[in-house]
PDB file of N, CA and C in Angstrom:
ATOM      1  N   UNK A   1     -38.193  15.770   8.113  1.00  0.00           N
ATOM      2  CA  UNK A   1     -37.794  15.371   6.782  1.00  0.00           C
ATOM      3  C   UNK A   1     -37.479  13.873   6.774  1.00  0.00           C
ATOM      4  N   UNK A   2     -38.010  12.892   5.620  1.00  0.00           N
ATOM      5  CA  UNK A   2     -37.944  11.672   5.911  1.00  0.00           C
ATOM      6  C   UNK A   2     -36.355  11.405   5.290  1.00  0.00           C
ATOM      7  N   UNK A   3     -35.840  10.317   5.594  1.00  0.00           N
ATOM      8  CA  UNK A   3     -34.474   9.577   5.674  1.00  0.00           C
ATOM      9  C   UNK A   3     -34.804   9.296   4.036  1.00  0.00           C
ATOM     10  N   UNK A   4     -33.610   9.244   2.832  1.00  0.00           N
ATOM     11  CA  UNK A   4     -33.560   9.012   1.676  1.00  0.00           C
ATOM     12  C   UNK A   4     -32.834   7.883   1.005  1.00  0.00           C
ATOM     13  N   UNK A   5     -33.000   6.866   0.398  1.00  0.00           N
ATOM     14  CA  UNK A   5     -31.639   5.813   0.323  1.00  0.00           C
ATOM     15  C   UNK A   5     -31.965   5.774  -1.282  1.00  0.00           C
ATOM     16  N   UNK A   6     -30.517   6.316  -1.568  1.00  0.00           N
ATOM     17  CA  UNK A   6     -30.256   5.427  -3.533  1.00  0.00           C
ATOM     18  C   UNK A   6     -29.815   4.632  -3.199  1.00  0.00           C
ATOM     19  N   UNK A   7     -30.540   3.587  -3.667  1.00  0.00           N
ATOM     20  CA  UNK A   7     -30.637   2.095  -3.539  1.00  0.00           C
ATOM     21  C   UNK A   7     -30.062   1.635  -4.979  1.00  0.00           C
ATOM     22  N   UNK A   8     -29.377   0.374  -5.004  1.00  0.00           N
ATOM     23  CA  UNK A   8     -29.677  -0.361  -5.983  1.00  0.00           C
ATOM     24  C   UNK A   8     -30.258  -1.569  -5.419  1.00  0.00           C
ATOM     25  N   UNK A   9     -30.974  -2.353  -5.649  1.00  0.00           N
ATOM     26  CA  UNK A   9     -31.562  -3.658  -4.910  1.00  0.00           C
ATOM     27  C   UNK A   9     -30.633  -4.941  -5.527  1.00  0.00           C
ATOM     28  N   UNK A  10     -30.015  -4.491  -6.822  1.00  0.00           N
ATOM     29  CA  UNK A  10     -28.913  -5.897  -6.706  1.00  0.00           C
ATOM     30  C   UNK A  10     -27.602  -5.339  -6.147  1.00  0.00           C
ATOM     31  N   UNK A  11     -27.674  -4.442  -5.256  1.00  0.00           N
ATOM     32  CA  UNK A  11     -25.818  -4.219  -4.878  1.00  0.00           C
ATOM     33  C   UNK A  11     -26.164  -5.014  -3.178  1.00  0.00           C
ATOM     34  N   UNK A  12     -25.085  -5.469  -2.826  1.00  0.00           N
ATOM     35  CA  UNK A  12     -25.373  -6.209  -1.639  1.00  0.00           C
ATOM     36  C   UNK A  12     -25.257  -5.234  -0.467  1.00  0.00           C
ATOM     37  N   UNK A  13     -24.375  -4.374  -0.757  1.00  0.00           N
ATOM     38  CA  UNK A  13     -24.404  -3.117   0.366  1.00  0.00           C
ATOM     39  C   UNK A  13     -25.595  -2.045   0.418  1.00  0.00           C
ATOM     40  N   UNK A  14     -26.296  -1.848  -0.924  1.00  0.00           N
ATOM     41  CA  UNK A  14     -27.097  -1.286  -0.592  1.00  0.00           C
ATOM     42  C   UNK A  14     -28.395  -2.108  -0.654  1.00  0.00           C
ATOM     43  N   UNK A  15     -28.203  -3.626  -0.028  1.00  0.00           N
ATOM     44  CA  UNK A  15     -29.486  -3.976   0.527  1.00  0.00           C
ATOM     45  C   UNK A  15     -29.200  -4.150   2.011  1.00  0.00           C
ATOM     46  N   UNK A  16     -27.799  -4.739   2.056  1.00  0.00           N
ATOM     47  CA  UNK A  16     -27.339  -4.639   3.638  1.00  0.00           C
ATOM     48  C   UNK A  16     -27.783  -3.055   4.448  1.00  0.00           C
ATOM     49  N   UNK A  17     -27.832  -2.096   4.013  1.00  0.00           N
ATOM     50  CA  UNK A  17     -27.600  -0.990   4.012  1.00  0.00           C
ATOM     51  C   UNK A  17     -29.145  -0.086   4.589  1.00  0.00           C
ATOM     52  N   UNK A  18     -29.777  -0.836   3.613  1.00  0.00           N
ATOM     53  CA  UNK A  18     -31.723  -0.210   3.907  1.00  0.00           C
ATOM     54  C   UNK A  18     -32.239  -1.370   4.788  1.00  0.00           C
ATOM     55  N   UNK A  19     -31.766  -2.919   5.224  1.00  0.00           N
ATOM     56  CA  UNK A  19     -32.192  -3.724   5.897  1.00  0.00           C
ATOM     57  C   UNK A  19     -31.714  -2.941   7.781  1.00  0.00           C
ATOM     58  N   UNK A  20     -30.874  -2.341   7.412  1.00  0.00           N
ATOM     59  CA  UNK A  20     -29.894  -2.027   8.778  1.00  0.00           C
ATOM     60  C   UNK A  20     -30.824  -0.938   8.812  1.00  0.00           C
ATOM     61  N   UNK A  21     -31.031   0.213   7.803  1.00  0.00           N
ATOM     62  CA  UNK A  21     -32.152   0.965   8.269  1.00  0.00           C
ATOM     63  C   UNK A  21     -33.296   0.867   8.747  1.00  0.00           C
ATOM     64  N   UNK A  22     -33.861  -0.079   8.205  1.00  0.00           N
ATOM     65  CA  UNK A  22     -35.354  -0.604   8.752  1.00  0.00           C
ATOM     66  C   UNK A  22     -35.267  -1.626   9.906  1.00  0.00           C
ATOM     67  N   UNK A  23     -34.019  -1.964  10.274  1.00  0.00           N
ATOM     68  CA  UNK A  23     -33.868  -3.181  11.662  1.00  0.00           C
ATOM     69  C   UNK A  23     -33.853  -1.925  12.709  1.00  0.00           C
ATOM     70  N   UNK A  24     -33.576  -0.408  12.436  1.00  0.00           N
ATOM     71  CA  UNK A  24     -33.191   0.402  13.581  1.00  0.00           C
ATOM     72  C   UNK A  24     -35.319   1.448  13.809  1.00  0.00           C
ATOM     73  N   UNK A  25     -35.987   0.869  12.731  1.00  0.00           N
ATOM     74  CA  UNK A  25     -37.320   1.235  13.060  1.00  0.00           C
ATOM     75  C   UNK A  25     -37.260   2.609  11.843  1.00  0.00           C
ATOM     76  N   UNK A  26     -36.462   2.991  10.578  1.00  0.00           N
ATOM     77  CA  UNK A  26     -36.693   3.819   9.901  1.00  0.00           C
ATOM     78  C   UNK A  26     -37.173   3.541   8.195  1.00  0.00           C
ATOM     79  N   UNK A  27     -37.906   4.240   8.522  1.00  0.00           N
ATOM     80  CA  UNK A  27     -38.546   3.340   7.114  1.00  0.00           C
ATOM     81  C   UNK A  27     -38.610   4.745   5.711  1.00  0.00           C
ATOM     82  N   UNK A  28     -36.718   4.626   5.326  1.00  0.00           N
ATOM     83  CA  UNK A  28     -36.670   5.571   4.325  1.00  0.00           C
ATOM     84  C   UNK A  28     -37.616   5.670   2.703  1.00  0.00           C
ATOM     85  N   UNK A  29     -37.371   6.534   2.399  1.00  0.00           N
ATOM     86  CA  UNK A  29     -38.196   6.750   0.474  1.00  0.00           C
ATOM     87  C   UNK A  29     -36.860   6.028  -0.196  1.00  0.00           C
ATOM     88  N   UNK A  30     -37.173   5.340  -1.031  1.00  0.00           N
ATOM     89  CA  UNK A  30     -36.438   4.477  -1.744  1.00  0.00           C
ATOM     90  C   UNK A  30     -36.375   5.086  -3.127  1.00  0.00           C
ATOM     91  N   UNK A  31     -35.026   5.613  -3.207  1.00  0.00           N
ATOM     92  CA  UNK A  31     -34.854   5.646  -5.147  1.00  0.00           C
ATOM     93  C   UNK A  31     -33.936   5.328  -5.443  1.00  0.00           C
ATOM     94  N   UNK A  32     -34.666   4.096  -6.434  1.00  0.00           N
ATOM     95  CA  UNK A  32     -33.827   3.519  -7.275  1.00  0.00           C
ATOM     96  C   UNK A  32     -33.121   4.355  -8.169  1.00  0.00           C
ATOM     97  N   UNK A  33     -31.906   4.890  -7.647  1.00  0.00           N
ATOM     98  CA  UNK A  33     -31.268   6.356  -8.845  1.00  0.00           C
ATOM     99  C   UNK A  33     -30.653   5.501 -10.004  1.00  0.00           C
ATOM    100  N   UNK A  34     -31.055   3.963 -10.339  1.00  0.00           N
ATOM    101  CA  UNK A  34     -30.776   3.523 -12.037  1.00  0.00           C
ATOM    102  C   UNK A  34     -31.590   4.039 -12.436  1.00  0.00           C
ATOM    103  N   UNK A  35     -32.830   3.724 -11.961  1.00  0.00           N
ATOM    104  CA  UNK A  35     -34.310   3.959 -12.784  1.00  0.00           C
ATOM    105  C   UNK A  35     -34.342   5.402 -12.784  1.00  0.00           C
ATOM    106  N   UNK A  36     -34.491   6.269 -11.604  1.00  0.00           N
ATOM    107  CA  UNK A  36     -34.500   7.559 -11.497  1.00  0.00           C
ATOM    108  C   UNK A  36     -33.508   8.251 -10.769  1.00  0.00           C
ATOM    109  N   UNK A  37     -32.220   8.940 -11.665  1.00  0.00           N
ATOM    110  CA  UNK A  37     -31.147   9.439 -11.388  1.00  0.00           C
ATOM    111  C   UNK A  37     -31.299  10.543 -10.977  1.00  0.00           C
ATOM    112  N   UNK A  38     -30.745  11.464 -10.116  1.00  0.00           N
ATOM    113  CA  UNK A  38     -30.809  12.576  -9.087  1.00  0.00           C
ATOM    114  C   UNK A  38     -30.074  13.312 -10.526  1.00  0.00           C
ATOM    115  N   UNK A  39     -30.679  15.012 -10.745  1.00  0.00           N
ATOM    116  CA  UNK A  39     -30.480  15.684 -11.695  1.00  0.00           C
ATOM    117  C   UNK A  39     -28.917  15.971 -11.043  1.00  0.00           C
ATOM    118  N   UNK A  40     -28.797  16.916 -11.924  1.00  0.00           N
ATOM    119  CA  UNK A  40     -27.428  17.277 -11.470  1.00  0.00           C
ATOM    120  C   UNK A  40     -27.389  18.115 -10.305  1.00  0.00           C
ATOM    121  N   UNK A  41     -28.410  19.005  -9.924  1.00  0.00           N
ATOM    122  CA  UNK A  41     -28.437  19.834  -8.718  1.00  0.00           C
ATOM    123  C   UNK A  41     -28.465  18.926  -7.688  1.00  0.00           C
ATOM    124  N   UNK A  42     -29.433  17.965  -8.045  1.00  0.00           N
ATOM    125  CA  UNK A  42     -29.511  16.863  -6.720  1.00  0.00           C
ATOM    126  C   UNK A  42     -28.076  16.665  -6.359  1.00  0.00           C
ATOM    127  N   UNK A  43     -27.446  16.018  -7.592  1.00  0.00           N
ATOM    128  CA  UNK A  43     -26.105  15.627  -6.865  1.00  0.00           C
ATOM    129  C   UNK A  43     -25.365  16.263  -6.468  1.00  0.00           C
ATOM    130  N   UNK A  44     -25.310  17.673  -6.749  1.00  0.00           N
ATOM    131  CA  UNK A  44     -24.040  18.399  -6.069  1.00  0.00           C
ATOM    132  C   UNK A  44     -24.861  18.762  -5.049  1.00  0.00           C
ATOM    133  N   UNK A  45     -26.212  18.819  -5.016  1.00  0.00           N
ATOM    134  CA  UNK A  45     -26.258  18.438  -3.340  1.00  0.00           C
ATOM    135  C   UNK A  45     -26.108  17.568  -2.387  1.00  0.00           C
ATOM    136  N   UNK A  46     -26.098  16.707  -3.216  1.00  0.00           N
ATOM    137  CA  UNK A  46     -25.815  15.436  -2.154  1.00  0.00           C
ATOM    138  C   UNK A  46     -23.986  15.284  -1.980  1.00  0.00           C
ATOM    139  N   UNK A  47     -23.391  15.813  -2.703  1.00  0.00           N
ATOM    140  CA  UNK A  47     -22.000  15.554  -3.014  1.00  0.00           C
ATOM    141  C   UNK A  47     -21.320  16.679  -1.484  1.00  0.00           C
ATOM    142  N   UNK A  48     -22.532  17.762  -1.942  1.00  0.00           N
ATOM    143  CA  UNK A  48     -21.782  18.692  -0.219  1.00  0.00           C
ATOM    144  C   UNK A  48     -21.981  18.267   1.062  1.00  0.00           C
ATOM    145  N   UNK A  49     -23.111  17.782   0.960  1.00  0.00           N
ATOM    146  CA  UNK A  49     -23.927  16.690   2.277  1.00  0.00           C
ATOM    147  C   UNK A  49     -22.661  16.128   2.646  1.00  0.00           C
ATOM    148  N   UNK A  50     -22.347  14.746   1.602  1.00  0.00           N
ATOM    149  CA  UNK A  50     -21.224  13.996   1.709  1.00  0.00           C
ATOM    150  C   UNK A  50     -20.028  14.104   1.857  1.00  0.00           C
ATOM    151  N   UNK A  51     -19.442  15.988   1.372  1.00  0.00           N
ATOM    152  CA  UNK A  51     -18.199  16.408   1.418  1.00  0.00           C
ATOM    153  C   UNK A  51     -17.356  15.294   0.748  1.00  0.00           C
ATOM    154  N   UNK A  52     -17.755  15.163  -0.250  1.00  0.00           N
ATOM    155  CA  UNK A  52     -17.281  14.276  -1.518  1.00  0.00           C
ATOM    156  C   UNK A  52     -16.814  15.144  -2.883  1.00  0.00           C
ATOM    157  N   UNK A  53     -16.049  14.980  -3.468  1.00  0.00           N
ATOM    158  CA  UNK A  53     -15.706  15.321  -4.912  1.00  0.00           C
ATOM    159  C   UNK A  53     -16.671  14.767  -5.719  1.00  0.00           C
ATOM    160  N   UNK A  54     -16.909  15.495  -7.156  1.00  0.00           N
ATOM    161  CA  UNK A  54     -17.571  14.282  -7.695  1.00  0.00           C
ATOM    162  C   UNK A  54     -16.737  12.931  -7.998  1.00  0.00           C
ATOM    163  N   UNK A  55     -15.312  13.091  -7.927  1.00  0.00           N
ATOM    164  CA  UNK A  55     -14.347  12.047  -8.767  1.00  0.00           C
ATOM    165  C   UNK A  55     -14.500  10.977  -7.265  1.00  0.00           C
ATOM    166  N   UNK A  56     -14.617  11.593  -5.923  1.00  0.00           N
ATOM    167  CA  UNK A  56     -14.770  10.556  -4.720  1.00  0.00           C
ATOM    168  C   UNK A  56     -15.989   9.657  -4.590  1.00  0.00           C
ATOM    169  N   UNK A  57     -16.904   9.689  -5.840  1.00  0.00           N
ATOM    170  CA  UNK A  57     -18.044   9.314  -5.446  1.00  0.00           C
ATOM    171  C   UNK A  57     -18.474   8.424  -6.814  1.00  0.00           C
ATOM    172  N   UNK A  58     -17.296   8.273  -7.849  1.00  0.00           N
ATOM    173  CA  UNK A  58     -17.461   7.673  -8.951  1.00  0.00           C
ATOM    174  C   UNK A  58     -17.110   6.069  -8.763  1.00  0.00           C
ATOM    175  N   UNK A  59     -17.710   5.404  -9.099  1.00  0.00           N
ATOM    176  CA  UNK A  59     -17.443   4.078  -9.849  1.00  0.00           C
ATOM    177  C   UNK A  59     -16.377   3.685 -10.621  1.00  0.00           C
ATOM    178  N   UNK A  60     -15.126   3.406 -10.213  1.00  0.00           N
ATOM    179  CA  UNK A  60     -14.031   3.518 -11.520  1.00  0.00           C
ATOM    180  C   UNK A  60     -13.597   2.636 -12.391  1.00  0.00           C
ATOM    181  N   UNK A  61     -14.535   1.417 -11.798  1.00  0.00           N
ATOM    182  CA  UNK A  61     -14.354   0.335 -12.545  1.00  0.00           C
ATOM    183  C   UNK A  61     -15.128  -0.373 -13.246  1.00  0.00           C
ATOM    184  N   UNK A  62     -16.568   0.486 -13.464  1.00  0.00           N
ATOM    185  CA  UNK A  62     -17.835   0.332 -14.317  1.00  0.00           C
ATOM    186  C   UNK A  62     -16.972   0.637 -15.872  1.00  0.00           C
ATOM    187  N   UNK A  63     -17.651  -0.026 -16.726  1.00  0.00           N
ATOM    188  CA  UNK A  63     -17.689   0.477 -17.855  1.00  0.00           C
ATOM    189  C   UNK A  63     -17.310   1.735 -18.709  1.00  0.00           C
ATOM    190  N   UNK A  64     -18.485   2.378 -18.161  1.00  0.00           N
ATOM    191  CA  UNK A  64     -18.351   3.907 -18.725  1.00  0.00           C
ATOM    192  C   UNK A  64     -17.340   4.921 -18.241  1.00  0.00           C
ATOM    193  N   UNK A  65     -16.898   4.764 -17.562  1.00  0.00           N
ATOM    194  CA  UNK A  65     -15.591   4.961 -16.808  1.00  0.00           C
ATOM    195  C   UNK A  65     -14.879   5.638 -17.721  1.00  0.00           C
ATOM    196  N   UNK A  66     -14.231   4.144 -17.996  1.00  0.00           N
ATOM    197  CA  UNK A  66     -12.813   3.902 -19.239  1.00  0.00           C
ATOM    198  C   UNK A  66     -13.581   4.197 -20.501  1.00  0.00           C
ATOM    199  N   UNK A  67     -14.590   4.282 -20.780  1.00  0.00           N
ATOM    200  CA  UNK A  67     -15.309   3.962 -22.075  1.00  0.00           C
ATOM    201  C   UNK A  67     -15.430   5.868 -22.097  1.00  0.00           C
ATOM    202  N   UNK A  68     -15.339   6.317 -21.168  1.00  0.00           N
ATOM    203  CA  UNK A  68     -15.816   7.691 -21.873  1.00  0.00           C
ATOM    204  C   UNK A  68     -14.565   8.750 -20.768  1.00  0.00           C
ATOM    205  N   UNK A  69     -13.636   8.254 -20.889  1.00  0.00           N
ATOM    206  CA  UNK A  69     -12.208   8.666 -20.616  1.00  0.00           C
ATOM    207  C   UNK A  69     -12.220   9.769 -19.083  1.00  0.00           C
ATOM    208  N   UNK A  70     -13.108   9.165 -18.571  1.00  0.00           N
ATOM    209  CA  UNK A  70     -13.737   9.781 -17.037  1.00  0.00           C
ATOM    210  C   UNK A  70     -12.266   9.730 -16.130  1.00  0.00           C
ATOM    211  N   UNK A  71     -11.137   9.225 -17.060  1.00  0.00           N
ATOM    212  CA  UNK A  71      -9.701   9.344 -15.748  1.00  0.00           C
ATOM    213  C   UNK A  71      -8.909  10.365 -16.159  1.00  0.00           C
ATOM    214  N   UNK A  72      -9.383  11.272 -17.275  1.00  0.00           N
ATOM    215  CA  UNK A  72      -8.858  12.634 -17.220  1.00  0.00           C
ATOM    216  C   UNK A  72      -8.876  13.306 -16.099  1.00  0.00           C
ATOM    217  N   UNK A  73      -7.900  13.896 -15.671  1.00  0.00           N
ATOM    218  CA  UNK A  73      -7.580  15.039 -14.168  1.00  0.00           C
ATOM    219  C   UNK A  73      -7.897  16.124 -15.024  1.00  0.00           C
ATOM    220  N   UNK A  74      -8.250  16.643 -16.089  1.00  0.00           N
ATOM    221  CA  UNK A  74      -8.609  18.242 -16.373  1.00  0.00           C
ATOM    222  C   UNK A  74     -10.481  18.259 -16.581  1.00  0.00           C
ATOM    223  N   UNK A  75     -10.515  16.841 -16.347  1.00  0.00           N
ATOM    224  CA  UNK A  75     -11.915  17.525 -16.658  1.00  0.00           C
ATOM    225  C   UNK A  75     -12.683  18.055 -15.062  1.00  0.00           C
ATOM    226  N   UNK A  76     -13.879  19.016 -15.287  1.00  0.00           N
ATOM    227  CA  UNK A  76     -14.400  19.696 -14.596  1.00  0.00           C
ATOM    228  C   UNK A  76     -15.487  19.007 -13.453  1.00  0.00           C
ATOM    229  N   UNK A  77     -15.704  19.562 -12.720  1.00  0.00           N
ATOM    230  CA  UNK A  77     -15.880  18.602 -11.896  1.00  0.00           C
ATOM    231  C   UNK A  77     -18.104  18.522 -12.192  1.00  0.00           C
ATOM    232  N   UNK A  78     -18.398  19.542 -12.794  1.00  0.00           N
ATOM    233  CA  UNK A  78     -19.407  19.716 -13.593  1.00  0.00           C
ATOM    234  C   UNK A  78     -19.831  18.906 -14.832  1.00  0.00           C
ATOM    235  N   UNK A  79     -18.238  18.710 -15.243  1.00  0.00           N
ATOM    236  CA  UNK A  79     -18.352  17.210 -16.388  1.00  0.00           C
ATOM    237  C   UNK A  79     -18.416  16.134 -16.032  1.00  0.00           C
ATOM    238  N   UNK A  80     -18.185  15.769 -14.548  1.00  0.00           N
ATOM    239  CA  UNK A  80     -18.028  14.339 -14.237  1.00  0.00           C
ATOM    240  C   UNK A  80     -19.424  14.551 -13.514  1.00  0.00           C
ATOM    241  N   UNK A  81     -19.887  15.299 -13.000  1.00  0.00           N
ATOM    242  CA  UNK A  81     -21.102  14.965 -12.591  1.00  0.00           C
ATOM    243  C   UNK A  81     -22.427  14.641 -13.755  1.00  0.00           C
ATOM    244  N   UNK A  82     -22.390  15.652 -14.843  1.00  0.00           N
ATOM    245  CA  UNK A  82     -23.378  15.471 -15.861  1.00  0.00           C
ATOM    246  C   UNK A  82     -22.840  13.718 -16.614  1.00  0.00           C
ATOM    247  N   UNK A  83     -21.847  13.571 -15.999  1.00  0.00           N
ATOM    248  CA  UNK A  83     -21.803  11.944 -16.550  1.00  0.00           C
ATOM    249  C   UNK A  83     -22.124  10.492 -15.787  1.00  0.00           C
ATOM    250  N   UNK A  84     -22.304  11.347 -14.204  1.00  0.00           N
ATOM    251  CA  UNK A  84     -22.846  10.263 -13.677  1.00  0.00           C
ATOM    252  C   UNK A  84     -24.294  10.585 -13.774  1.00  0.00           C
ATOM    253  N   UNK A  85     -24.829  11.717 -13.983  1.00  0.00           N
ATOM    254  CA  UNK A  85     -26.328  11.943 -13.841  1.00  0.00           C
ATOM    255  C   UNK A  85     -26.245  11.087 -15.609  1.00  0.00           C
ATOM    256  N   UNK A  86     -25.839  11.127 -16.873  1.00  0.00           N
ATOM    257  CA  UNK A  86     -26.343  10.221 -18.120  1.00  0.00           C
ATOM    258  C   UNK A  86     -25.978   8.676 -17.910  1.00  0.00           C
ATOM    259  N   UNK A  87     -24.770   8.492 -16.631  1.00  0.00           N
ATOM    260  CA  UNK A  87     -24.949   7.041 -16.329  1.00  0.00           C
ATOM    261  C   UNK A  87     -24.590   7.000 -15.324  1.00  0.00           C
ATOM    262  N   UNK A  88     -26.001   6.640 -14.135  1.00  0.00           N
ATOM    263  CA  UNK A  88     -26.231   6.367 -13.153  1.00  0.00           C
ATOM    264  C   UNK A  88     -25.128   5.253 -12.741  1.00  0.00           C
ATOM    265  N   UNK A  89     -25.085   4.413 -13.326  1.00  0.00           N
ATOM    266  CA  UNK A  89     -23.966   3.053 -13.105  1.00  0.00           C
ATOM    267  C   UNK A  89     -22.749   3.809 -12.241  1.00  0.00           C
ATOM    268  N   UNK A  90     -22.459   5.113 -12.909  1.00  0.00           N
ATOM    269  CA  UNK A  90     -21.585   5.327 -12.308  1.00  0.00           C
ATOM    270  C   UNK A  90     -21.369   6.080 -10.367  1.00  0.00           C
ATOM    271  N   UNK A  91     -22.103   5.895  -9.860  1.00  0.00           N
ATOM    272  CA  UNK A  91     -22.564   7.083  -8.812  1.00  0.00           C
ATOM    273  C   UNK A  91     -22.545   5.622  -7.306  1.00  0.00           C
ATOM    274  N   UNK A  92     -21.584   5.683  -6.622  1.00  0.00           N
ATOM    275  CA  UNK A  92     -21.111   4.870  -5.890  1.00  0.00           C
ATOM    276  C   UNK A  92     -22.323   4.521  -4.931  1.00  0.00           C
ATOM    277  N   UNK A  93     -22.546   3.712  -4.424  1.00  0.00           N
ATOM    278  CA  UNK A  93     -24.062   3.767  -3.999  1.00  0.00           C
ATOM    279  C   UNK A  93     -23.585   2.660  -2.319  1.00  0.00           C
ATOM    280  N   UNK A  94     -24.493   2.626  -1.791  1.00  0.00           N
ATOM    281  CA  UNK A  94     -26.040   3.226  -1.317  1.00  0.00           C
ATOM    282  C   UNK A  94     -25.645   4.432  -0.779  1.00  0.00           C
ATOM    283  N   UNK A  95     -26.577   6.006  -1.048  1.00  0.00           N
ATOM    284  CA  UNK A  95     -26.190   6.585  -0.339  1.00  0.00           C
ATOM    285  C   UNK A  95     -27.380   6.967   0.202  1.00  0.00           C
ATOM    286  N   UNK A  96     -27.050   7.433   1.691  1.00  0.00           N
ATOM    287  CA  UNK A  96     -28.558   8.034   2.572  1.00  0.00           C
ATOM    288  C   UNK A  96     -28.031   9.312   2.942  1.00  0.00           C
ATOM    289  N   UNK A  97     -29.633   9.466   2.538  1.00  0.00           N
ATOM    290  CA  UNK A  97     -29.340  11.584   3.476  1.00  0.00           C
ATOM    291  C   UNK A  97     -30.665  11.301   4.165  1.00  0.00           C
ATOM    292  N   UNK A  98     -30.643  12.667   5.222  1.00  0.00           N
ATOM    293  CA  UNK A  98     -30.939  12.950   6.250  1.00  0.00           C
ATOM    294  C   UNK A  98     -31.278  14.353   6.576  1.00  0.00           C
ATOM    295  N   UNK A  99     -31.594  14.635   6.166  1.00  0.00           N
ATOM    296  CA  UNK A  99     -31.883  16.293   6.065  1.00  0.00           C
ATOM    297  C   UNK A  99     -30.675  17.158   5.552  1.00  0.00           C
ATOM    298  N   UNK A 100     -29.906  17.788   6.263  1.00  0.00           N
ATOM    299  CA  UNK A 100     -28.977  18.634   6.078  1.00  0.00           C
ATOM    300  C   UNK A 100     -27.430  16.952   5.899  1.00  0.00           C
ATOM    301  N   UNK A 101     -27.572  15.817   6.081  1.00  0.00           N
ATOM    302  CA  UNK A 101     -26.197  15.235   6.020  1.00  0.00           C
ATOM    303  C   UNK A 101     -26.758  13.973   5.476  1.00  0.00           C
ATOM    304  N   UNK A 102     -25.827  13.514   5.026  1.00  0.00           N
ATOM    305  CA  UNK A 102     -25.288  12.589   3.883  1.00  0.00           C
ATOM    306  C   UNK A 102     -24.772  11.515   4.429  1.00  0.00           C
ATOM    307  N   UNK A 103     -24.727  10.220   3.939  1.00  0.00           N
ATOM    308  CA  UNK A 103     -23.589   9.489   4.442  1.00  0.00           C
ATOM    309  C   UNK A 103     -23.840   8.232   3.480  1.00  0.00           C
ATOM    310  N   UNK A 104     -22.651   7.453   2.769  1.00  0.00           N
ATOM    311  CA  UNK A 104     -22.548   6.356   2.020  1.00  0.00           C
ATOM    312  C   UNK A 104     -22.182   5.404   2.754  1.00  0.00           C
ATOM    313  N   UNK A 105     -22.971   4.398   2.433  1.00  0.00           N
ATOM    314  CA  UNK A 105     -23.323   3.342   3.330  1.00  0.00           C
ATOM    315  C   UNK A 105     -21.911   2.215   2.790  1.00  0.00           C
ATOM    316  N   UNK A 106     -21.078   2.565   2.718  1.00  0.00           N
ATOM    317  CA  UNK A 106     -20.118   1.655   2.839  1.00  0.00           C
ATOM    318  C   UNK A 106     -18.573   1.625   3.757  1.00  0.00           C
ATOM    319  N   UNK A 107     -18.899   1.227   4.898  1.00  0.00           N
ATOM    320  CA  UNK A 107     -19.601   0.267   5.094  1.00  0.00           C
ATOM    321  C   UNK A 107     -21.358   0.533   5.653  1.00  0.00           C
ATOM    322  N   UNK A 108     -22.077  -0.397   5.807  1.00  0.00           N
ATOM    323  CA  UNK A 108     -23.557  -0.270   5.511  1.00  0.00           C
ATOM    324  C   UNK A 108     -23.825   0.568   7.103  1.00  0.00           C
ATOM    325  N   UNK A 109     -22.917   0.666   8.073  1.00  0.00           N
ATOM    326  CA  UNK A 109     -23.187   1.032   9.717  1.00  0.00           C
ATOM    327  C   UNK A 109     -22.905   2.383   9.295  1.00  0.00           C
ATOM    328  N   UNK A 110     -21.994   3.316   8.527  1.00  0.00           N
ATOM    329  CA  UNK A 110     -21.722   4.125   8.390  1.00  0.00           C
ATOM    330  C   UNK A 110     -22.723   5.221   8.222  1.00  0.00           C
ATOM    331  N   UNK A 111     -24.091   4.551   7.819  1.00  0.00           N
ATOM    332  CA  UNK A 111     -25.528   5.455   7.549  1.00  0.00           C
ATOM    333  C   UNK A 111     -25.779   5.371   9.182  1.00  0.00           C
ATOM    334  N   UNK A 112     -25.510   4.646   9.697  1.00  0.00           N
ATOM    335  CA  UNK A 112     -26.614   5.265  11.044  1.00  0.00           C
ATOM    336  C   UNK A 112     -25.747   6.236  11.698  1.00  0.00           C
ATOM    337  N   UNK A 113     -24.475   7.203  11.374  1.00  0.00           N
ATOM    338  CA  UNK A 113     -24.282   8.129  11.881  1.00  0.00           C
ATOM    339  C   UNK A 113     -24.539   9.265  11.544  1.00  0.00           C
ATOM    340  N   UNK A 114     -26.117   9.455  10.644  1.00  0.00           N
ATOM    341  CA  UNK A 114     -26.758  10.504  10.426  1.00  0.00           C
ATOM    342  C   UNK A 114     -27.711  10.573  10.755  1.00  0.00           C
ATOM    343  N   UNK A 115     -28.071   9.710  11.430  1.00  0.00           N
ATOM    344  CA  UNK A 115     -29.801   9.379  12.096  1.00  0.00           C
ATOM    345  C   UNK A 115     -30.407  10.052  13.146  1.00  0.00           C
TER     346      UNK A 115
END
């Protein structure tokens, strides 16, 4: 199964992040999850990979955040995901998987302990 990276190409970690991948000889599938956002199944798969909450894996200081009251503690954790899948902005990035495991590249070394 090939190595996966949501990339953004203007975040500096997730270029630090796929450069460190390809300096170690792996040459992952690149998605840009602005352009093309992981449905919602994707993400709660990737969220178990990661053993992440969805609220551990949010952006809290983007925009849409505060703009669409994402710091409620009652909402579901099904609601915060269908809101990072309508805004990608929000979905903490770079993250790489690896078949069965996950890992967010921040810091950017933290991906090569799924390799």
């Amino acid at each position: 199964m090939a190595v996966v990276i949501y990339h953004n190409p203007r975040c500096s970690k997730s270029r630090e992040t796929l450069a460190l991948l390809e300096g170690k000889g792996v040459k992952p599938k690149i998605v840009e999850y602005l352009k093309e956002p992981p449905s919602a199944a994707e993400l709660k798969a990737i969220l178990k990979k990661l053993g992440l909450t969805p609220r551990e894996l949010m952006r809290r200081k983007e925009p849409p955040y505060a703009a669409l009251k994402l710091d409620n503690s009652k909402l579901s954790d099904d609601a915060l995901i269908k809101a990072m899948v309508e805004n990608p902005v929000l979905i903490e990035r770079p993250i790489v998987v690896n078949g069965a495991k996950a890992a967010l590249g921040r810091p950017p070394e933290d991906a090569l302990k799924i390799l």
